[in-house]
N, C-alpha and C. Protein backbone atom coordinates (compact mmCIF):
# COMPACT_ATOMS: atom_id res chain seq x y z
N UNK A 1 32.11 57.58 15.10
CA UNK A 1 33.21 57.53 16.05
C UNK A 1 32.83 58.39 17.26
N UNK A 2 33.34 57.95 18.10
CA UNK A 2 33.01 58.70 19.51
C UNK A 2 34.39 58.54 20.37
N UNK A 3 34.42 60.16 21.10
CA UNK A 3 35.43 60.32 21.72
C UNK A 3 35.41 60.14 23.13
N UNK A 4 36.51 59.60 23.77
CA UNK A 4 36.43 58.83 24.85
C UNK A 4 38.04 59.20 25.87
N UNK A 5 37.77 58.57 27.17
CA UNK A 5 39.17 58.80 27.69
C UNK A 5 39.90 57.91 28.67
N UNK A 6 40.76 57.32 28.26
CA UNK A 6 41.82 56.19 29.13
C UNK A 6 41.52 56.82 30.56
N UNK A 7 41.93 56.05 31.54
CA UNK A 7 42.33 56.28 33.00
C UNK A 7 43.65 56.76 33.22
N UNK A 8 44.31 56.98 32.25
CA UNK A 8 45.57 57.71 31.94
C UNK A 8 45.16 58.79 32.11
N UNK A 9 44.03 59.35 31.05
CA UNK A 9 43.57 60.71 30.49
C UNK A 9 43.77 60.97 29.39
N UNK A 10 44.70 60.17 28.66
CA UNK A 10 44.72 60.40 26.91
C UNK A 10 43.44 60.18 26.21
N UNK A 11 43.42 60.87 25.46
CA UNK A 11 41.80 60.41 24.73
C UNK A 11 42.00 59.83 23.04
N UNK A 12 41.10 59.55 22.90
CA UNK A 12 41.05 58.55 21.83
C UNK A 12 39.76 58.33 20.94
N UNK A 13 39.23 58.23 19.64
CA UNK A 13 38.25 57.69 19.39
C UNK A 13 38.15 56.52 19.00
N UNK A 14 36.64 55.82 19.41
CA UNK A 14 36.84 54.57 19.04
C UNK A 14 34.85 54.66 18.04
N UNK A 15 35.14 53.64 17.28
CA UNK A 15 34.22 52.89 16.23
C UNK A 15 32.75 52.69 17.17
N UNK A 16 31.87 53.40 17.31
CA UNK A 16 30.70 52.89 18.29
C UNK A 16 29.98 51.78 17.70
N UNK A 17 30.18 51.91 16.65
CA UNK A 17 29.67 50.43 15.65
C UNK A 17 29.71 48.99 15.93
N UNK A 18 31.54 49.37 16.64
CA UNK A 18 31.76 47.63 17.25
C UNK A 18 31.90 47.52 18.97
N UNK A 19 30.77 48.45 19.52
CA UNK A 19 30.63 48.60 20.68
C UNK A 19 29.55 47.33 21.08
N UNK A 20 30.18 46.49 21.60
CA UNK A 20 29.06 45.22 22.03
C UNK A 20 28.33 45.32 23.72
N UNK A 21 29.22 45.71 24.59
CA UNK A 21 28.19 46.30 25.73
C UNK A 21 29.39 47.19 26.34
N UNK A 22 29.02 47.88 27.17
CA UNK A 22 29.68 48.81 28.41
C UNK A 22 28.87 49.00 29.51
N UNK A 23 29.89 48.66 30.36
CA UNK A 23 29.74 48.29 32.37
C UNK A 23 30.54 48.82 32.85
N UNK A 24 30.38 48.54 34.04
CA UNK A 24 30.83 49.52 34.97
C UNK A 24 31.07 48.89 35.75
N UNK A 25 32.25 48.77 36.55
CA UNK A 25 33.01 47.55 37.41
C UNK A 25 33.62 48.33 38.83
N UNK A 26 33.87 49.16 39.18
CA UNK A 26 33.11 50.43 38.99
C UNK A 26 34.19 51.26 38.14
N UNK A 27 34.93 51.24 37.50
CA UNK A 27 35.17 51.57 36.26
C UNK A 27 34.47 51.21 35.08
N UNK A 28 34.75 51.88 34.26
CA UNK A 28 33.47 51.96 32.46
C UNK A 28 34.31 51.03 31.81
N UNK A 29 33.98 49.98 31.60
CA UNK A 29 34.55 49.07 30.90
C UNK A 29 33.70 48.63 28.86
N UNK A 30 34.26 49.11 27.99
CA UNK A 30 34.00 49.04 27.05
C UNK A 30 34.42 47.51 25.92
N UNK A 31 33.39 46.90 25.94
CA UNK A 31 33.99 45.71 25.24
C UNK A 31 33.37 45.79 23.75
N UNK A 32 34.40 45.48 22.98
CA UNK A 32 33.64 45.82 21.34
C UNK A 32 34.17 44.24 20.96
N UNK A 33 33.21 44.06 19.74
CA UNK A 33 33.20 43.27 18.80
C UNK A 33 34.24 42.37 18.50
N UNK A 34 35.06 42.83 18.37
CA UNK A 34 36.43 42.28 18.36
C UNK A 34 37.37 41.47 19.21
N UNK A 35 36.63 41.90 20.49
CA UNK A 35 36.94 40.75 21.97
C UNK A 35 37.94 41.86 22.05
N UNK A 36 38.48 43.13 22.05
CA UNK A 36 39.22 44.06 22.76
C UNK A 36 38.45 44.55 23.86
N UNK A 37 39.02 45.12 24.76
CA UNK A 37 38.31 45.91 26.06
C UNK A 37 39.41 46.71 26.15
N UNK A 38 38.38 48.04 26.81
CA UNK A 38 38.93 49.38 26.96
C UNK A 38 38.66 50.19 28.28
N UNK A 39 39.07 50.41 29.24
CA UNK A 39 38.63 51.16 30.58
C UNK A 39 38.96 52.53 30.29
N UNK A 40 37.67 53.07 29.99
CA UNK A 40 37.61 54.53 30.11
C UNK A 40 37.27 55.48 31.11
N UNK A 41 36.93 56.52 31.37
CA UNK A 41 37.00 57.31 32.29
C UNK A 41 35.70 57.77 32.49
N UNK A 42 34.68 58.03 31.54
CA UNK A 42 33.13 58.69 31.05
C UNK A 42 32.41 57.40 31.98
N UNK A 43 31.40 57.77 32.70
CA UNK A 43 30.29 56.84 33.21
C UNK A 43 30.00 56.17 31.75
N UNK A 44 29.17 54.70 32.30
CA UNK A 44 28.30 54.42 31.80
C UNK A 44 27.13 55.33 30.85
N UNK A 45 27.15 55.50 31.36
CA UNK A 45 25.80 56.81 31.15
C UNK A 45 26.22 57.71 29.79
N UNK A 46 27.09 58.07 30.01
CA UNK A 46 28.03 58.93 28.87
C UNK A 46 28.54 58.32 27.82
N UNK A 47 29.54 57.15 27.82
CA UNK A 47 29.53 56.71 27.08
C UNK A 47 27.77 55.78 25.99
N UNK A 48 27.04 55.75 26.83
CA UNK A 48 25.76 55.44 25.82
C UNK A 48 25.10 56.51 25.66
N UNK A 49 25.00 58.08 25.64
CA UNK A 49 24.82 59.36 25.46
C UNK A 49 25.48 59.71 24.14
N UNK A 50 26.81 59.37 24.25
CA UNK A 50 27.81 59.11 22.90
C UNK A 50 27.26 58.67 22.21
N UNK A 51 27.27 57.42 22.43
CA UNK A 51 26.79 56.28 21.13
C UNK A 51 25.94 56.58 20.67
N UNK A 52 24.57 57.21 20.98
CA UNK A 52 23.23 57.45 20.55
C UNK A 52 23.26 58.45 19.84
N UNK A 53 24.32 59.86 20.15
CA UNK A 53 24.40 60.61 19.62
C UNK A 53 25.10 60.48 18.10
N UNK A 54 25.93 59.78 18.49
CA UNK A 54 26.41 58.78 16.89
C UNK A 54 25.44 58.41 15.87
N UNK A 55 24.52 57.53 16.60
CA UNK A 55 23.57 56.63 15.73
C UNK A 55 22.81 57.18 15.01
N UNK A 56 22.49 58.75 15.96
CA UNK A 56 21.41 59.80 15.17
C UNK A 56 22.57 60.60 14.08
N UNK A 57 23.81 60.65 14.62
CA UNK A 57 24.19 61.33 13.50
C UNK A 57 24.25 60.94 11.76
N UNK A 58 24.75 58.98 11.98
CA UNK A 58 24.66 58.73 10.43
C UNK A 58 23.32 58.16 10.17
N UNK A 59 22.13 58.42 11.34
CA UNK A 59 21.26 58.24 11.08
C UNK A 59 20.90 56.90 11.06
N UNK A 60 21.41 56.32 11.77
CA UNK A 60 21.17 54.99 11.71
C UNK A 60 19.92 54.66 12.68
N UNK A 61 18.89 55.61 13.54
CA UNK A 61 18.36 55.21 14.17
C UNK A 61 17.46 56.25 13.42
N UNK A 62 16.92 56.80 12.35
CA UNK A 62 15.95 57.21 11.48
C UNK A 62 15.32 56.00 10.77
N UNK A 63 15.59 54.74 10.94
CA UNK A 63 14.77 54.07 10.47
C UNK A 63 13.41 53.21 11.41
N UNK A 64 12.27 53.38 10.82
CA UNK A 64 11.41 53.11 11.84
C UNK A 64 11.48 51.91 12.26
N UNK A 65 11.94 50.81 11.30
CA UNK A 65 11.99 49.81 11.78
C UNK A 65 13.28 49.37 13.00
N UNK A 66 14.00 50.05 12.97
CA UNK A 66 15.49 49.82 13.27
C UNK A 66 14.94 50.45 15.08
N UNK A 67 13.90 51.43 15.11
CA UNK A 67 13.70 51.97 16.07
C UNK A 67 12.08 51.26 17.09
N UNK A 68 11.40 50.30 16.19
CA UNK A 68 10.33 49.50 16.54
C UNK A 68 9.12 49.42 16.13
N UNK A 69 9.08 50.82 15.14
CA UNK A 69 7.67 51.16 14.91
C UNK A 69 7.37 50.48 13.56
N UNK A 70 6.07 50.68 13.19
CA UNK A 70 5.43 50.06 12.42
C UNK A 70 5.94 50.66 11.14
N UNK A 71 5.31 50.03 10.16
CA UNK A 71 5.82 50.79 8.44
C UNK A 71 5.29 52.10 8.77
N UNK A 72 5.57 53.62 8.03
CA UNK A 72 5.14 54.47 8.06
C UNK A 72 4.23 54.50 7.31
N UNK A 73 4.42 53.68 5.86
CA UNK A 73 3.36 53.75 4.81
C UNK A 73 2.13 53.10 4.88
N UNK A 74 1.90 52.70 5.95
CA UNK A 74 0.88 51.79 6.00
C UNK A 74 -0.84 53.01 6.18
């Protein structure tokens, strides 16, 4: 989960899991999986700073393959 913030300013977390792309219109426009969209406040930039920081957290980007590289065992 990653924390984020309306153009209101309320903040919120959302699922980076069902994050399908984010743009910038020139607002940060977050579209997930689900066909919901969300205009947040964080650049571009930040919000995929988030996400990555996510991915390393459950580790989902410790796998070599998941990341491009070759078998390790080889």
């Amino acid at each position: 989960m990653i924390e984020v913030t309306r153009l209101s300013g309320k903040t919120f977390t959302i699922n980076a899991l069902y994050i399908e792309t984010v743009e910038s219109f020139p607002d940060t426009t977050i579209r997930l999986t689900t066909g919901s969209t969300v205009l947040v406040k964080e650049s571009e930039e930040e919000v995929r700073e988030k996400v990555r920081a996510f991915y390393l957290t459950i580790q989902i980007l410790s796998n070599p393959h998941l990341r491009g590289e070759d078998d390790e065992e080889k």
